[in-house]
PDB file of N, CA and C in Angstrom:
ATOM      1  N   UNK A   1      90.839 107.218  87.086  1.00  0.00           N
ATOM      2  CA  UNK A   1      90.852 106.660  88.429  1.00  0.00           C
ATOM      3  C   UNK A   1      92.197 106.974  89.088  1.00  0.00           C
ATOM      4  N   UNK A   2      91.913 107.605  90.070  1.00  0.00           N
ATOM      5  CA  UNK A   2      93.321 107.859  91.215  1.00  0.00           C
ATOM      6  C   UNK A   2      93.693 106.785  91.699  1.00  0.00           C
ATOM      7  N   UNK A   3      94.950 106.259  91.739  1.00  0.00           N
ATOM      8  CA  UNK A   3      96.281 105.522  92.214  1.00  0.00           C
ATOM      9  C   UNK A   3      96.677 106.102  93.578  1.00  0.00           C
ATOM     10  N   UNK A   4      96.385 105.383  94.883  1.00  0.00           N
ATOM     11  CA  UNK A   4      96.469 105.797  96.367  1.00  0.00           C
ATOM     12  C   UNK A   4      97.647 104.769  96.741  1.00  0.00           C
ATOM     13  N   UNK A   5      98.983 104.851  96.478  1.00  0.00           N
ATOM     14  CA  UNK A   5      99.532 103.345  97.265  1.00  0.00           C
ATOM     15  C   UNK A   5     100.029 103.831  98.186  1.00  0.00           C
ATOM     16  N   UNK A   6     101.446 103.046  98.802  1.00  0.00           N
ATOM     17  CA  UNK A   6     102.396 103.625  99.586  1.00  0.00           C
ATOM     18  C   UNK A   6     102.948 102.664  99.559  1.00  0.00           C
ATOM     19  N   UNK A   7     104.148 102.764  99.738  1.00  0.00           N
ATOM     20  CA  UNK A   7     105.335 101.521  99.960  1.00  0.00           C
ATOM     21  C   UNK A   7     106.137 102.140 100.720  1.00  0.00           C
ATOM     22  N   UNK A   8     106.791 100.720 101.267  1.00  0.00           N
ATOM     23  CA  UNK A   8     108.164 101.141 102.214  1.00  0.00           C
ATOM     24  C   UNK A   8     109.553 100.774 101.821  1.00  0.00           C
ATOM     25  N   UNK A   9     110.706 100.893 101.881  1.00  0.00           N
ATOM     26  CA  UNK A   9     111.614 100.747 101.352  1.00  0.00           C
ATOM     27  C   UNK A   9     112.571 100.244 103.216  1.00  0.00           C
ATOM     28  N   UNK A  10     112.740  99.042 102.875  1.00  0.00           N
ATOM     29  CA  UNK A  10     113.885  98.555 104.209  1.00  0.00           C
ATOM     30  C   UNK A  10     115.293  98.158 103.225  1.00  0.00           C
ATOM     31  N   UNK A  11     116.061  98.594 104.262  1.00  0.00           N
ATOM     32  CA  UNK A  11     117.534  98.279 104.312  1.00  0.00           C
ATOM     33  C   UNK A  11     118.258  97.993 105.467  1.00  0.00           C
ATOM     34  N   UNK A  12     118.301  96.991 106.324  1.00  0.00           N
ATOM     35  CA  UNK A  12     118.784  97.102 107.670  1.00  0.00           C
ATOM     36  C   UNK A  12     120.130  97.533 107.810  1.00  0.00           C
ATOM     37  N   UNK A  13     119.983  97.911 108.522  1.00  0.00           N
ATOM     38  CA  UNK A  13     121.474  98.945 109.298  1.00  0.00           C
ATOM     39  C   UNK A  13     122.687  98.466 109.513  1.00  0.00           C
ATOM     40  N   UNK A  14     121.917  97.164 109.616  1.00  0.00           N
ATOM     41  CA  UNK A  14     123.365  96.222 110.087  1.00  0.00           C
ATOM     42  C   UNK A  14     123.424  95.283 108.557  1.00  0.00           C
ATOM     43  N   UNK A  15     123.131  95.901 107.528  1.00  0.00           N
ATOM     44  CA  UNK A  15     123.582  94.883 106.028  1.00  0.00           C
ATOM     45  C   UNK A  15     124.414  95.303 105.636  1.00  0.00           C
ATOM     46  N   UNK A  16     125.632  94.491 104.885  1.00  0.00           N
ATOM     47  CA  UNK A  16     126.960  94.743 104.513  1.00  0.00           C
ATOM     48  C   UNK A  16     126.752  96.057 103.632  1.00  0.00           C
ATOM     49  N   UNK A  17     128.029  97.015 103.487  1.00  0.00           N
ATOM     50  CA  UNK A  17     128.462  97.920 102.384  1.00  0.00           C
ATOM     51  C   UNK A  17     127.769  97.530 101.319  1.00  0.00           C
ATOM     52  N   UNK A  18     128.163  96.750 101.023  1.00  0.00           N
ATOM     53  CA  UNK A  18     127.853  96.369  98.861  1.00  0.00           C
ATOM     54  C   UNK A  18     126.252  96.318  99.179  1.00  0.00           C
ATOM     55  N   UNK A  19     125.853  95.488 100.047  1.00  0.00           N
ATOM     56  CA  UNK A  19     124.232  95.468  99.932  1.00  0.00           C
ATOM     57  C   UNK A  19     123.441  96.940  99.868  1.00  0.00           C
ATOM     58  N   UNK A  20     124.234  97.692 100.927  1.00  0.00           N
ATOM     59  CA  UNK A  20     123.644  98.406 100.950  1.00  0.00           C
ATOM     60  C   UNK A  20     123.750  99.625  99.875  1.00  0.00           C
ATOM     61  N   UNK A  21     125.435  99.756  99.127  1.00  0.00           N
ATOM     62  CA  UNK A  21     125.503 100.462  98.081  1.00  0.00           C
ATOM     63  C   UNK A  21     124.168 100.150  96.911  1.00  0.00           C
ATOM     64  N   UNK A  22     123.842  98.639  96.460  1.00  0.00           N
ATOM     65  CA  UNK A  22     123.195  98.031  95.607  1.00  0.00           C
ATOM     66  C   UNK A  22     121.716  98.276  96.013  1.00  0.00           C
ATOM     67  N   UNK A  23     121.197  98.751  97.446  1.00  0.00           N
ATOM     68  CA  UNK A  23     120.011  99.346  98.098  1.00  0.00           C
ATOM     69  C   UNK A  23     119.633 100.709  97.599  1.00  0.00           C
ATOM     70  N   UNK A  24     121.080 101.276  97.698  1.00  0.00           N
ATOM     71  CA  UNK A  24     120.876 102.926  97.257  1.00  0.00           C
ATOM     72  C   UNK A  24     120.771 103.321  95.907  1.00  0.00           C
ATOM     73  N   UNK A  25     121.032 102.234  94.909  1.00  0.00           N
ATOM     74  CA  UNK A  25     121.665 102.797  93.495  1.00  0.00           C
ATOM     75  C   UNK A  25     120.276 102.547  92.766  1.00  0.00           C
ATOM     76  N   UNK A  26     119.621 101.294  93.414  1.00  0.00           N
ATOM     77  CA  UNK A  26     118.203 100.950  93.126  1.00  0.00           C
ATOM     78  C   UNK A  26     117.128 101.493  92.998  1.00  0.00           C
ATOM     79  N   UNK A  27     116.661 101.820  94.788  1.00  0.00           N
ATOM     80  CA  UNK A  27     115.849 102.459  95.331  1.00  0.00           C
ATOM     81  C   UNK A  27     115.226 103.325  94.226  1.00  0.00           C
ATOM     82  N   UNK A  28     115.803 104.051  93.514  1.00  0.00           N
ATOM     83  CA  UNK A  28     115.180 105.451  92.846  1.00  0.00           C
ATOM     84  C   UNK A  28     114.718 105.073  91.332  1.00  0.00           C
ATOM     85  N   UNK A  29     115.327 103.847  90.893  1.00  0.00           N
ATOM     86  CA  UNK A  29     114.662 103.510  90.056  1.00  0.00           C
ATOM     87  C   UNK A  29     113.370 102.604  90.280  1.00  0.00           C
ATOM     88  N   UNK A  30     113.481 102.039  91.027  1.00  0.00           N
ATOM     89  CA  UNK A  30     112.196 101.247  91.359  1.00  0.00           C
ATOM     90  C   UNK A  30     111.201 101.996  92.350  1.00  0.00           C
ATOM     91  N   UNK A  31     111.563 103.366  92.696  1.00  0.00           N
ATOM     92  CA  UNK A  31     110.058 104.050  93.033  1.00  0.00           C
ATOM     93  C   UNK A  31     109.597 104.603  91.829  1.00  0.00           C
ATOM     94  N   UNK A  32     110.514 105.084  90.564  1.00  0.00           N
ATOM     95  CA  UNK A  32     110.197 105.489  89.130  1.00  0.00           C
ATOM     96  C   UNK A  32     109.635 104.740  88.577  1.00  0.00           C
ATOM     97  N   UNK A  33     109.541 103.242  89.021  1.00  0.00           N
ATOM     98  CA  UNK A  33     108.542 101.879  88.281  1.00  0.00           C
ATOM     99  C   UNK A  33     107.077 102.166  88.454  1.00  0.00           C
ATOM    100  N   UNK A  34     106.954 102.302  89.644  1.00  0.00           N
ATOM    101  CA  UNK A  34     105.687 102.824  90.259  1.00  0.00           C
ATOM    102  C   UNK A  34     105.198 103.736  90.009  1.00  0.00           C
ATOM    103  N   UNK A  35     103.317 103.487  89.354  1.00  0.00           N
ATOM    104  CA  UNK A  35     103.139 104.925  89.383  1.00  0.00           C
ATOM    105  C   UNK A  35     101.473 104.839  90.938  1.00  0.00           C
ATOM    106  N   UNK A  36     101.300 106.123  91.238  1.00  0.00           N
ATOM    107  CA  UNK A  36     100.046 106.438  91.723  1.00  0.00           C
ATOM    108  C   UNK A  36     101.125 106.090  93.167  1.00  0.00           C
ATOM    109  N   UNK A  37     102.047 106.294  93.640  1.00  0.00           N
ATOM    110  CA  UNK A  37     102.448 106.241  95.086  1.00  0.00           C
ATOM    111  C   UNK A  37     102.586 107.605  95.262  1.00  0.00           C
ATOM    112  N   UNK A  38     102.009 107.705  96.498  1.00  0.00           N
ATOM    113  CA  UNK A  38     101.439 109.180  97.158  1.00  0.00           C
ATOM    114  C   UNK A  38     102.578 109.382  98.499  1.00  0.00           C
ATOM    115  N   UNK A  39     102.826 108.073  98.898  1.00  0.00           N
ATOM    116  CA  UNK A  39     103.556 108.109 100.405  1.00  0.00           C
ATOM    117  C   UNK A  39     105.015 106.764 100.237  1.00  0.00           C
ATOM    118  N   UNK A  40     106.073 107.433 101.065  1.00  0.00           N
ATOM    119  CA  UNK A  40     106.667 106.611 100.789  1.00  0.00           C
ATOM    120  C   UNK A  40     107.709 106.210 102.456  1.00  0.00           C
ATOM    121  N   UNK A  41     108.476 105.426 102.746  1.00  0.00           N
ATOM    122  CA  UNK A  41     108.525 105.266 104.029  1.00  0.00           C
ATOM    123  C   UNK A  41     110.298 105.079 103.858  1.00  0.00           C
ATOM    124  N   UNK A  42     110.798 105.033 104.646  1.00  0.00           N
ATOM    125  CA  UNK A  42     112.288 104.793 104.801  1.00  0.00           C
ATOM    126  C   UNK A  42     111.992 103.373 106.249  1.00  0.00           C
ATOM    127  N   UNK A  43     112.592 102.429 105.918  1.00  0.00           N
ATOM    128  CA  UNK A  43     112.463 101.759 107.344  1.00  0.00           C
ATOM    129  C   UNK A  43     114.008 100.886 107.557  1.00  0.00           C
ATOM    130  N   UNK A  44     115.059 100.980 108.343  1.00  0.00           N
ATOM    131  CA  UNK A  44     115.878 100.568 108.388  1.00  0.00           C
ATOM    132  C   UNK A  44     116.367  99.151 109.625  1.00  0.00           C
ATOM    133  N   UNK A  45     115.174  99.414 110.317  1.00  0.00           N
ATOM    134  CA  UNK A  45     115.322  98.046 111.549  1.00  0.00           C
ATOM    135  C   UNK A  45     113.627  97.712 111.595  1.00  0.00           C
ATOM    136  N   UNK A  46     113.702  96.531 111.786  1.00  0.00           N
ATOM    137  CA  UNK A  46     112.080  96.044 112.394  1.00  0.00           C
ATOM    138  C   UNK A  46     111.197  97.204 113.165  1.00  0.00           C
ATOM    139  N   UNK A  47     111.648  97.685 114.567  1.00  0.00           N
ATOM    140  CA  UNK A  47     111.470  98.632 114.825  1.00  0.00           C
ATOM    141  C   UNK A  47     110.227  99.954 114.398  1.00  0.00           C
ATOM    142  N   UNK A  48     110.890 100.116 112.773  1.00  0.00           N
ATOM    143  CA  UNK A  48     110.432 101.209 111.907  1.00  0.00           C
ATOM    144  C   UNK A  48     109.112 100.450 111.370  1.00  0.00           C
ATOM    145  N   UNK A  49     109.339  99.534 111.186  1.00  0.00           N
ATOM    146  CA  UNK A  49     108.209  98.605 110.591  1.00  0.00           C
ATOM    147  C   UNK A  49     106.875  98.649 111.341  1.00  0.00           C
ATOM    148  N   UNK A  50     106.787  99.286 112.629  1.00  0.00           N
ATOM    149  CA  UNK A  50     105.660  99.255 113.760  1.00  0.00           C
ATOM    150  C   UNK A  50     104.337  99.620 113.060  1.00  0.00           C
ATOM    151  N   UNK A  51     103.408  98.620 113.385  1.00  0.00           N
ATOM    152  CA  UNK A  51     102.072  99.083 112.178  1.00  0.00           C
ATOM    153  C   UNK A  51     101.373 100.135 112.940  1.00  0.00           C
ATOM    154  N   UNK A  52     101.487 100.577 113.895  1.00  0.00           N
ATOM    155  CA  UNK A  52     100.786 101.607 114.510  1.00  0.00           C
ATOM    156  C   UNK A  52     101.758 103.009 114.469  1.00  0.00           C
ATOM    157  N   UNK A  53     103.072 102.938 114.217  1.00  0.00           N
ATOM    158  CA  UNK A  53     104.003 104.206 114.183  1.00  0.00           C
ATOM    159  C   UNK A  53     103.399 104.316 112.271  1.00  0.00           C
ATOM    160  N   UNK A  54     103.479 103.609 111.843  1.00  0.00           N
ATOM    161  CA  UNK A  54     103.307 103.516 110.322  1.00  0.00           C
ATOM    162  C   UNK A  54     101.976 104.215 110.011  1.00  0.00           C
ATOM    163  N   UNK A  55     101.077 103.485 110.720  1.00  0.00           N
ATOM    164  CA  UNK A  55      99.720 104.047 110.619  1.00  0.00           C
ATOM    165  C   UNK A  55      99.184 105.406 110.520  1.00  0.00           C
ATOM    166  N   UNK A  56     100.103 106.425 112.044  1.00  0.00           N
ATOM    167  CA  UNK A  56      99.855 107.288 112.410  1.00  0.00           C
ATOM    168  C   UNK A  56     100.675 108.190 111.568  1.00  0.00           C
ATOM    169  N   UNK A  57     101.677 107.714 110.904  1.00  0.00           N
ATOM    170  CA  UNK A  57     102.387 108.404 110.353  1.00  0.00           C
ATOM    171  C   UNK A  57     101.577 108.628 108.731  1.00  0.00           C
ATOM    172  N   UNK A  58     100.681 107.665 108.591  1.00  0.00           N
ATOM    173  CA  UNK A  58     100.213 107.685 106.864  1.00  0.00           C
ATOM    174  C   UNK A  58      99.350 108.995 107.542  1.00  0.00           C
ATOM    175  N   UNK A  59      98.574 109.037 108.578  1.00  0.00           N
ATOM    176  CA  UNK A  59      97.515 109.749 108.692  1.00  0.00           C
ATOM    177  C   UNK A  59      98.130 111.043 108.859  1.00  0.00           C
ATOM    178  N   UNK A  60      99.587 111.082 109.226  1.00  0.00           N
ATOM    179  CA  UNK A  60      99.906 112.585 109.421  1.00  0.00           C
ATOM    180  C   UNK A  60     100.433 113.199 107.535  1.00  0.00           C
ATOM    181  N   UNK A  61     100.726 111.973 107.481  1.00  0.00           N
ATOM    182  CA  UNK A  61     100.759 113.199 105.527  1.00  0.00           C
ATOM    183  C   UNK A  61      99.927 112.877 104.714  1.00  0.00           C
ATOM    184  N   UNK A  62      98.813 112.103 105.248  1.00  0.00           N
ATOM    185  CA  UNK A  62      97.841 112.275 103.656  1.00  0.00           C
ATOM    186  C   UNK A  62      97.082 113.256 103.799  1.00  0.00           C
ATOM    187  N   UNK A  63      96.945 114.233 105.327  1.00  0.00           N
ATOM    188  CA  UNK A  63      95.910 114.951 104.832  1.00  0.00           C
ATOM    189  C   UNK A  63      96.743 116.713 105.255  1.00  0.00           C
TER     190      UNK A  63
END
C-alpha cells in the first residue's frame, strides 16, 4: 500500500535566533521520521499557510 502524505514545516520569521537555529537542526531529522511523504511545504508566516495557495500548489506537483 502507497503512503500519499504531505506536511508542512512553519518557522515564523519573526522567532528568535536559537528557535530558529533549533528549527533548522531538526527539520531534517524529523522529515527522516516520516515515511510515504511525497510533498513537503516550507511556511514561514500565516500568510503561507493559505488553504487555497496550499491547495493549488499540492495540485501543481503531484502530477
Amino acid at each position: 500500500m502507497k503512503k500519499d502524505g504531505r506536511r508542512v514545516n512553519k518557522c515564523d520569521e519573526n522567532a528568535k535566533i536559537g528557535d530558529k537555529m533549533i528549527y533548522a537542526s531538526s527539520k531534517d531529522t524529523i522529515k527522516k521520521s516520516f515515511t510515504g511523504l511525497s510533498l513537503e511545504f516550507q511556511a514561514n508566516d500565516e500568510g503561507d499557510l493559505d488553504y487555497k495557495a496550499l491547495s493549488e500548489e499540492v495540485e501543481k506537483r503531484a502530477y
